[in-house]
N, C-alpha and C. Protein backbone atom coordinates (compact mmCIF):
# COMPACT_ATOMS: atom_id res chain seq x y z
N UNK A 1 20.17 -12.55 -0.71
CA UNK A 1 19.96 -11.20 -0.18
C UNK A 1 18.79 -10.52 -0.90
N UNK A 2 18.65 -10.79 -2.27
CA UNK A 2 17.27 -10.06 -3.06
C UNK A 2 16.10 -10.61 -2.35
N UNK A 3 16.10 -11.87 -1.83
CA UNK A 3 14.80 -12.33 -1.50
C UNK A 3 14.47 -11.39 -0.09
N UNK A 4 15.96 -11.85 0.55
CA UNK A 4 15.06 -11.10 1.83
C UNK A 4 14.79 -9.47 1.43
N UNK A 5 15.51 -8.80 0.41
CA UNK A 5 15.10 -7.70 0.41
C UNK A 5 13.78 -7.35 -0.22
N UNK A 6 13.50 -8.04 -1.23
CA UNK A 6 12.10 -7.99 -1.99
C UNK A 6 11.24 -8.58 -1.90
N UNK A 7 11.00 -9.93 -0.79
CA UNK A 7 9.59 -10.37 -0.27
C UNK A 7 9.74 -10.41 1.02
N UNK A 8 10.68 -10.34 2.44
CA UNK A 8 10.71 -11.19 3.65
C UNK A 8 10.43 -9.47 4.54
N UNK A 9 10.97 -8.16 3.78
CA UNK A 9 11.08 -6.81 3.94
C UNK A 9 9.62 -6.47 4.05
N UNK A 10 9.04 -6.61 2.86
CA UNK A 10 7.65 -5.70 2.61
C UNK A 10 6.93 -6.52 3.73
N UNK A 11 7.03 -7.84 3.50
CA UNK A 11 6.19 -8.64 4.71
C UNK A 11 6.46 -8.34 5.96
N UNK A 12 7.43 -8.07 6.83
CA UNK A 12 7.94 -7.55 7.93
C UNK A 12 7.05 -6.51 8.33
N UNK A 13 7.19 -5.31 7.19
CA UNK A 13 6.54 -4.20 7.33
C UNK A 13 5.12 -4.45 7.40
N UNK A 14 4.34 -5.03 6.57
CA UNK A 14 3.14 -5.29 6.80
C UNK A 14 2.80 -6.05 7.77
N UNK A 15 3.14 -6.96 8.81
CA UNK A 15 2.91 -7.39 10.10
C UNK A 15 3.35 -6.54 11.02
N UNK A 16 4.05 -5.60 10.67
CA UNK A 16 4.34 -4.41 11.95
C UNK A 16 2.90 -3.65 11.84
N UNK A 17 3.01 -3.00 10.67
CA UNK A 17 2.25 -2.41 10.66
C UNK A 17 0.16 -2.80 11.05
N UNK A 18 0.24 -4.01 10.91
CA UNK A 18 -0.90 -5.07 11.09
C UNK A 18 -1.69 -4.86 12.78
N UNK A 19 -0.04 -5.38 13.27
CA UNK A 19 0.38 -5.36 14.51
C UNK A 19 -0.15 -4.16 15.66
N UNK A 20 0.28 -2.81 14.27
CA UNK A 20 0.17 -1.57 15.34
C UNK A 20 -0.94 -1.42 15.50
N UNK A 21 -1.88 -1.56 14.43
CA UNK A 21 -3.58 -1.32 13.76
C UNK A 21 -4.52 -2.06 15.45
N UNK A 22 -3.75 -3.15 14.93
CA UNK A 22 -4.40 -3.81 16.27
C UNK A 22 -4.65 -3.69 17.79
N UNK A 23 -3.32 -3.36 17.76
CA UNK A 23 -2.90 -2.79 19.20
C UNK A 23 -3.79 -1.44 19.92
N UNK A 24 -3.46 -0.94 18.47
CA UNK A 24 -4.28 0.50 18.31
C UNK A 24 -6.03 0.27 18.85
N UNK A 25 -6.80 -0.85 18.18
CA UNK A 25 -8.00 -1.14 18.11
C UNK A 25 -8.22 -1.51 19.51
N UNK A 26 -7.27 -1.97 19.94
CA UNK A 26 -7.67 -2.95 21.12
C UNK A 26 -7.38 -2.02 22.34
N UNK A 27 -7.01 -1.03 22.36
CA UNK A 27 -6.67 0.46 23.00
C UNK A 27 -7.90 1.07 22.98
N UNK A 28 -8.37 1.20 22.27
CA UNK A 28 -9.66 1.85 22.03
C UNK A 28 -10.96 1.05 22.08
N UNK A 29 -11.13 0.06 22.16
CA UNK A 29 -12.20 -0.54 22.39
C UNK A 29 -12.62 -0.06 24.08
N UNK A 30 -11.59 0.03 25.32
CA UNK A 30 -12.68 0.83 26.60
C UNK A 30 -13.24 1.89 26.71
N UNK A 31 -12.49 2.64 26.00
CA UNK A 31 -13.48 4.14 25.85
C UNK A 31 -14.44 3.87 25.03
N UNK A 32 -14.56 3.27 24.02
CA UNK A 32 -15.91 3.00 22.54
C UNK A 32 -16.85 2.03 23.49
N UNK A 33 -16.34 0.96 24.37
CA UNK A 33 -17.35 0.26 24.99
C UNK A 33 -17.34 0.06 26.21
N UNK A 34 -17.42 0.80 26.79
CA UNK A 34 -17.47 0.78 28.57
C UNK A 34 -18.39 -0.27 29.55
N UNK A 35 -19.17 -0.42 28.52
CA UNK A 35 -20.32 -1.60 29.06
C UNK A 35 -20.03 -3.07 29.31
N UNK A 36 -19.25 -3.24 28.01
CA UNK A 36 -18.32 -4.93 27.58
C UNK A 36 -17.22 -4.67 28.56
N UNK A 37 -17.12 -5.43 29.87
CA UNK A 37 -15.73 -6.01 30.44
C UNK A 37 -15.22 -6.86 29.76
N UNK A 38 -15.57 -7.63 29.25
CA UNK A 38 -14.38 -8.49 28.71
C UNK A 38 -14.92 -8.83 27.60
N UNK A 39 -14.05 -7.99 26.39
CA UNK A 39 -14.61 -8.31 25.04
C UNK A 39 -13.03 -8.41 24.66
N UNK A 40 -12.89 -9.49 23.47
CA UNK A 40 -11.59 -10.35 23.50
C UNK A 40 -11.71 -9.79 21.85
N UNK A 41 -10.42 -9.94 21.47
CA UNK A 41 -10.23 -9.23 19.91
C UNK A 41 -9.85 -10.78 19.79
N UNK A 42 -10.56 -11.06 18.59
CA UNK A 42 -9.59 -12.53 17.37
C UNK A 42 -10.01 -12.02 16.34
N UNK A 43 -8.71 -13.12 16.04
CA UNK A 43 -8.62 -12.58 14.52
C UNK A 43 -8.34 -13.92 14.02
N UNK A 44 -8.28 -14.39 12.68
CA UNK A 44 -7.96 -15.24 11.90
C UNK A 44 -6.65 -16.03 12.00
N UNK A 45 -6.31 -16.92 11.95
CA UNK A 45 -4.90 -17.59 12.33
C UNK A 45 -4.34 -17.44 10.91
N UNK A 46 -3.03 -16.79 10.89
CA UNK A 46 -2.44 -16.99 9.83
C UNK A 46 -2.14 -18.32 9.19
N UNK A 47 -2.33 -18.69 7.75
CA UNK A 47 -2.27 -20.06 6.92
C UNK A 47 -0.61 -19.50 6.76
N UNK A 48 0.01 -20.70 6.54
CA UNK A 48 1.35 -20.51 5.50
C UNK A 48 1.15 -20.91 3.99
N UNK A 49 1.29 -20.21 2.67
CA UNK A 49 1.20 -20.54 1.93
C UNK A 49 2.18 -20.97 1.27
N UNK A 50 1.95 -21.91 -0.22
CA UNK A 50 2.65 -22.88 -0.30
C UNK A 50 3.44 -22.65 -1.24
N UNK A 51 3.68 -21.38 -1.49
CA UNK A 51 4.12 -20.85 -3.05
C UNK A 51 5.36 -20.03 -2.73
């Protein structure tokens, strides 16, 4: 129960929050660029680390 509360928690939160940022960005990219029809958001593929 400590683990999930003290590393699996904060991480949760920080992919929500990751999540919203994005969502957010990608909301706002037609009003900021009206010109680009189809401009595609990527991002980096998450690694799993080994630790």
């Amino acid at each position: 129960m400590a683990i999930i509360k003290h590393l699996l928690l904060p991480l949760l939160m920080i992919c929500c929050l990751l999540e919203f940022e994005v969502a957010r960005a990608a909301s706002d990219l037609p009003r900021h660029t009206p010109s680009v029809p189809e401009q595609t958001l990527s991002l980096p593929a998450l690694q799993p680390s080994a630790g």
